[in-house]
Protein backbone atom coordinates (compact mmCIF):
# COMPACT_ATOMS: atom_id res chain seq x y z
CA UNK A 1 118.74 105.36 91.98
CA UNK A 2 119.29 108.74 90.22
CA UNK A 3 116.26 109.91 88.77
CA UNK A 4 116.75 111.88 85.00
CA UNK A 5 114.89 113.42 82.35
CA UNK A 6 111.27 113.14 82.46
CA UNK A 7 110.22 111.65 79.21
CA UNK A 8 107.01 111.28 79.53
CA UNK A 9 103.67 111.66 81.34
CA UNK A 10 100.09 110.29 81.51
CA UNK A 11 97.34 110.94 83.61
CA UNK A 12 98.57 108.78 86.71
CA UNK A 13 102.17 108.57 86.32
CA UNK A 14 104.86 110.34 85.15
CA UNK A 15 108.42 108.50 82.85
CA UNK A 16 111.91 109.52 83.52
CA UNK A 17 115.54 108.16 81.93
CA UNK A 18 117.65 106.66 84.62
CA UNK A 19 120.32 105.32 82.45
CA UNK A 20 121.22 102.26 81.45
CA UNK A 21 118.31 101.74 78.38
CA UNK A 22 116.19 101.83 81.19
CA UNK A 23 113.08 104.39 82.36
CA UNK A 24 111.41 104.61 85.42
CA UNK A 25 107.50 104.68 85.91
CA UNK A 26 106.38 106.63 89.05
CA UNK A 27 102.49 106.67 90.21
CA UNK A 28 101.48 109.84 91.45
CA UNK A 29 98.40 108.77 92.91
CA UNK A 30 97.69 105.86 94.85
CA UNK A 31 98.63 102.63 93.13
CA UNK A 32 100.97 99.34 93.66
CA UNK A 33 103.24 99.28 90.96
CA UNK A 34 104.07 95.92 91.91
CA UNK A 35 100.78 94.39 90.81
CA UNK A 36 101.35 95.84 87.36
CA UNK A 37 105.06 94.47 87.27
CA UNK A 38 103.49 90.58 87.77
CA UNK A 39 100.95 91.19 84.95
CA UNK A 40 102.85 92.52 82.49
CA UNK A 41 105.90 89.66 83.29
CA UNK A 42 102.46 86.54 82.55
CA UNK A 43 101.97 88.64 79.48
CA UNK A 44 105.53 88.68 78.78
CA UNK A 45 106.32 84.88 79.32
CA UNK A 46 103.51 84.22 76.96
CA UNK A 47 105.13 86.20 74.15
CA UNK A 48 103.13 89.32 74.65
CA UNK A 49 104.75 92.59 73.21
CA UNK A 50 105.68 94.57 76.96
CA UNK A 51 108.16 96.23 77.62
CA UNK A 52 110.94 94.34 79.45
CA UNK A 53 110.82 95.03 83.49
CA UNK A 54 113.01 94.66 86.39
CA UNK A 55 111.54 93.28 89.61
CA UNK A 56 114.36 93.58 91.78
CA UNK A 57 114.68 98.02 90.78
CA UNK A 58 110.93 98.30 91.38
CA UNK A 59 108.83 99.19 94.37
CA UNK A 60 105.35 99.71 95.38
CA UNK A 61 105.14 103.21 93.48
CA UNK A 62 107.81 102.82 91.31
CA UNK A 63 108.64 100.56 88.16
CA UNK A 64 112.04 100.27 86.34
CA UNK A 65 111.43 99.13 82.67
CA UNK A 66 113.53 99.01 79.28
CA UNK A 67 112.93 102.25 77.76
CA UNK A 68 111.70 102.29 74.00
CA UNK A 69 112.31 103.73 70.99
CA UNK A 70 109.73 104.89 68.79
CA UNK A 71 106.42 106.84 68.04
CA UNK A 72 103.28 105.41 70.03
CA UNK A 73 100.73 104.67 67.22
CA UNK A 74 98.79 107.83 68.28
CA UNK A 75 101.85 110.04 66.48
CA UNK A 76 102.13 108.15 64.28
CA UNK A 77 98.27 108.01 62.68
CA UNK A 78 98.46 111.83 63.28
CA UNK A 79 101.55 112.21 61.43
CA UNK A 80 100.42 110.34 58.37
CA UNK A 81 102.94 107.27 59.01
CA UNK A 82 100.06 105.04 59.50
CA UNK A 83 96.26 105.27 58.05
CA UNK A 84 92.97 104.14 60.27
CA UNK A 85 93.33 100.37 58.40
CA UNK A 86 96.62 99.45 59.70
CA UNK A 87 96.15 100.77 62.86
CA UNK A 88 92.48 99.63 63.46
CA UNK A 89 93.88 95.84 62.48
CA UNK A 90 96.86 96.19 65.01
CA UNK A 91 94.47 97.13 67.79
CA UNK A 92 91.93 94.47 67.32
CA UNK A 93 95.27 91.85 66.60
CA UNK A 94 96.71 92.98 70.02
CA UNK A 95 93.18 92.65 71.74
CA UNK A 96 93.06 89.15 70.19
CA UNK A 97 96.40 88.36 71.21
CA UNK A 98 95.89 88.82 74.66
CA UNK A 99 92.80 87.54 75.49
CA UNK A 100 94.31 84.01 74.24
CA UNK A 101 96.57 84.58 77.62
CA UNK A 102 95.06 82.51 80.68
CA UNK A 103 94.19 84.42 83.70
CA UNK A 104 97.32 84.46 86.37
CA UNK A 105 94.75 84.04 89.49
CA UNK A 106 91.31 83.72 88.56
CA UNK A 107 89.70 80.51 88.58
CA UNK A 108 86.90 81.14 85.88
CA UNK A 109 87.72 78.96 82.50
CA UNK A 110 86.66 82.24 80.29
CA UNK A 111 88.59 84.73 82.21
CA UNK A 112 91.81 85.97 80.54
CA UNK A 113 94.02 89.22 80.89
CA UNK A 114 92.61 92.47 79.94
CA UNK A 115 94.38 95.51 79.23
CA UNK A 116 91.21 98.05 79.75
CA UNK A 117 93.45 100.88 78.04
CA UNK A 118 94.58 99.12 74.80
CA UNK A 119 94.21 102.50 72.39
CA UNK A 120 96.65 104.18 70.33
CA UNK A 121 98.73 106.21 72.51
CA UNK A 122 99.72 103.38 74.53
CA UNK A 123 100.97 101.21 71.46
CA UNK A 124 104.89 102.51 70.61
CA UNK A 125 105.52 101.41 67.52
CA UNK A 126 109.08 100.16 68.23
CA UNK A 127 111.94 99.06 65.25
CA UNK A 128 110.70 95.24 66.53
CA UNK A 129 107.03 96.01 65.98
CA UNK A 130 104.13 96.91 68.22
CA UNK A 131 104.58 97.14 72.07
CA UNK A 132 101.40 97.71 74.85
CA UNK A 133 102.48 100.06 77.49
CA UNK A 134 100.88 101.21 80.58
CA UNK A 135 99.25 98.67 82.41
CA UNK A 136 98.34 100.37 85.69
CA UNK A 137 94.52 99.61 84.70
CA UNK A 138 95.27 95.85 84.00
CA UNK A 139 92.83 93.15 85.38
CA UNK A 140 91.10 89.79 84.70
CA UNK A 141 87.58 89.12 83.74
CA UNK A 142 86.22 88.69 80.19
CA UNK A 143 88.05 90.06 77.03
CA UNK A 144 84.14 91.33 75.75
CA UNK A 145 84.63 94.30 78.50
CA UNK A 146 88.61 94.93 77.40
CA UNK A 147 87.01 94.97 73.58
CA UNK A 148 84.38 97.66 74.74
CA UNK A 149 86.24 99.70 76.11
CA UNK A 150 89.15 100.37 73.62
CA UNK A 151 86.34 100.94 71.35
CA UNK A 152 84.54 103.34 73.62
CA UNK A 153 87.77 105.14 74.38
CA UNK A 154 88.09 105.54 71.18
CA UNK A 155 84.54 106.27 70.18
CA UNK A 156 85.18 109.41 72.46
CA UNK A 157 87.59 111.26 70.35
CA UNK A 158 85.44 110.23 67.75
CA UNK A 159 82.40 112.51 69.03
CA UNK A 160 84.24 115.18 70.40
CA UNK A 161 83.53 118.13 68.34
CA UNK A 162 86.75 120.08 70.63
CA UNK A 163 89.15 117.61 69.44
CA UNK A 164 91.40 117.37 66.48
CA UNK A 165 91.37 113.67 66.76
CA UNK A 166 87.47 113.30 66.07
CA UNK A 167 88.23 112.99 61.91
CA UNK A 168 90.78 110.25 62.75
CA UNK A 169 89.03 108.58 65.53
CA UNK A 170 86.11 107.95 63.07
CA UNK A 171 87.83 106.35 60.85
CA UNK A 172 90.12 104.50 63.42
CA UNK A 173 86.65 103.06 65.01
CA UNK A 174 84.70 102.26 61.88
CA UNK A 175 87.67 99.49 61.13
CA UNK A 176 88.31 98.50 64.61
CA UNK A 177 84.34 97.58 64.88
CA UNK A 178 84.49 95.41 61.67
CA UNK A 179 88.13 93.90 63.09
CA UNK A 180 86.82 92.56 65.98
CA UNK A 181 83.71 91.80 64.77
CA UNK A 182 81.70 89.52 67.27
CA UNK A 183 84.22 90.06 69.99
CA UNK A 184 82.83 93.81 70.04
CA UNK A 185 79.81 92.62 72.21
CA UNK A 186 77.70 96.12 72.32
CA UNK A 187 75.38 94.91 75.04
CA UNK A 188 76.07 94.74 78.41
CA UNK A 189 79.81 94.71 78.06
CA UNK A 190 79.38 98.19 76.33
CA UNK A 191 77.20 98.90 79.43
CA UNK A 192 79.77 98.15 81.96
CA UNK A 193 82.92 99.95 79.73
CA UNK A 194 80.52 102.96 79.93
CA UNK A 195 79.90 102.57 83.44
CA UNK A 196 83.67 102.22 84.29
CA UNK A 197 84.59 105.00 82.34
CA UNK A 198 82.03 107.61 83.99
CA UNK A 199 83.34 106.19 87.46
CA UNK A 200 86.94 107.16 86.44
CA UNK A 201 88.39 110.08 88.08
CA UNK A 202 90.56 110.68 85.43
CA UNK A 203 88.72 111.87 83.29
CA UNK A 204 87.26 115.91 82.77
CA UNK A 205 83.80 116.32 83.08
CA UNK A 206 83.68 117.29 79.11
CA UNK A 207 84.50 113.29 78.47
CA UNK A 208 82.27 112.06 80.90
CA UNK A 209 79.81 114.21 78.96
CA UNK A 210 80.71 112.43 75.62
CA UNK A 211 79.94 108.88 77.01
CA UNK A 212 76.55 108.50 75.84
CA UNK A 213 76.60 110.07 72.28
CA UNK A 214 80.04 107.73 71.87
CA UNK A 215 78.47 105.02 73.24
CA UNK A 216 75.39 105.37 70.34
CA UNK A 217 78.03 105.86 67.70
CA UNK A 218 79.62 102.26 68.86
CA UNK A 219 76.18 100.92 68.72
CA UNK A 220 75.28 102.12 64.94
CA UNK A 221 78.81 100.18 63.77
CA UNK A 222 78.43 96.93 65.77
CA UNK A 223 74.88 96.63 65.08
CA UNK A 224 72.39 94.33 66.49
CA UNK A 225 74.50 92.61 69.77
């Protein structure tokens, strides 16, 4: 497979062209890309917005998908396309979405798909609407911890006096707390999304620093849990 342009890059994997309408995602740490193939094909045969993938191109650290066209929703809230409304109510209808997907292994009636990355700058806004990318964190377990975190991902741009996104994020989390409402348990699911986060080695120290002043800020909007 000929390997072209890279067109993109996140903190555990970097995008290239390799023809065709189709990208390729390659892990530059240690992760099975295989695992995130089968996830996001459930999510898929359920109607889920993912992009399309190709089993028989991908490997263990590699996975060939359709490549998309579009802003993610990031750019586009930053760029004025969008306001904090719209895109707070396409978060918390994408959240909603896929927790109504059963679990593919688990056993446990409640358990459903999460995401545990569902923010802005992996949502392309694509000419057919609204597609979830980059499902490396994927897992199964209760949608209250997939809620949390988006909103405490969120909630960290939001107190980050460095960032240019803290205006935006504000705003962004004010509606996304009153869109998913109950689901936005800000008890112990807030707990463990905090606890997940500060474990992640992904992130700087500076963001691990935010954690409890964002968590606080999540707590003021969702009010009593």
């Amino acid at each position: 497979m000929e390997v072209g342009e890279l067109v993109g890059a996140g903190r555990s994997a970097d995008v290239y062209a390799i023809g065709d309408g189709r990208v390729l995602r390659r892990y530059r740490v240690d992760a099975d890309a295989r695992r995130e193939l089968e996830i996001m094909a459930h999510v898929a045969a359920h109607g889920f917005p993912v992009p399309e993938v190709f089993p028989g191109e991908s490997t263990a650290t590699d996975l060939v998908m359709a490549r998309l066209s579009g802003p993610t929703m990031l750019h586009a809230l930053l760029a004025g396309r969008i306001g904090a409304e719209e895109t707070g109510r396409t978060l918390a209808a994408l959240l909603r979405r896929l927790h109504r997907i059963p679990a593919r292994l688990s056993r446990e009636p409640s358990d459903r798909i999460l995401h545990l990355d569902l923010h802005p700058d992996n949502v392309m806004l694509t000419p057919d609407g609204p597609v979830v990318i980059d499902w490396c964190n994927a897992r199964e377990g209760r949608p209250a911890l997939d809620c949390a975190l988006s909103a405490l991902i969120i909630a960290q741009a939001a107190v980050d006096g460095e960032s240019e996104l803290a205006q935006a994020a504000r705003a962004l989390l004010a509606v996304l707390a009153r869109e998913l409402d109950e689901d936005l348990d800000a008890g112990g699911p807030l707990d463990d999304a905090k606890a997940r986060r500060a474990a992640d080695r992904g992130l700087t120290a500076h963001e691990v620093s935010l954690l409890d002043e964002a968590v606080a800020l999540i707590r003021r909007l969702a009010g009593p849990s």
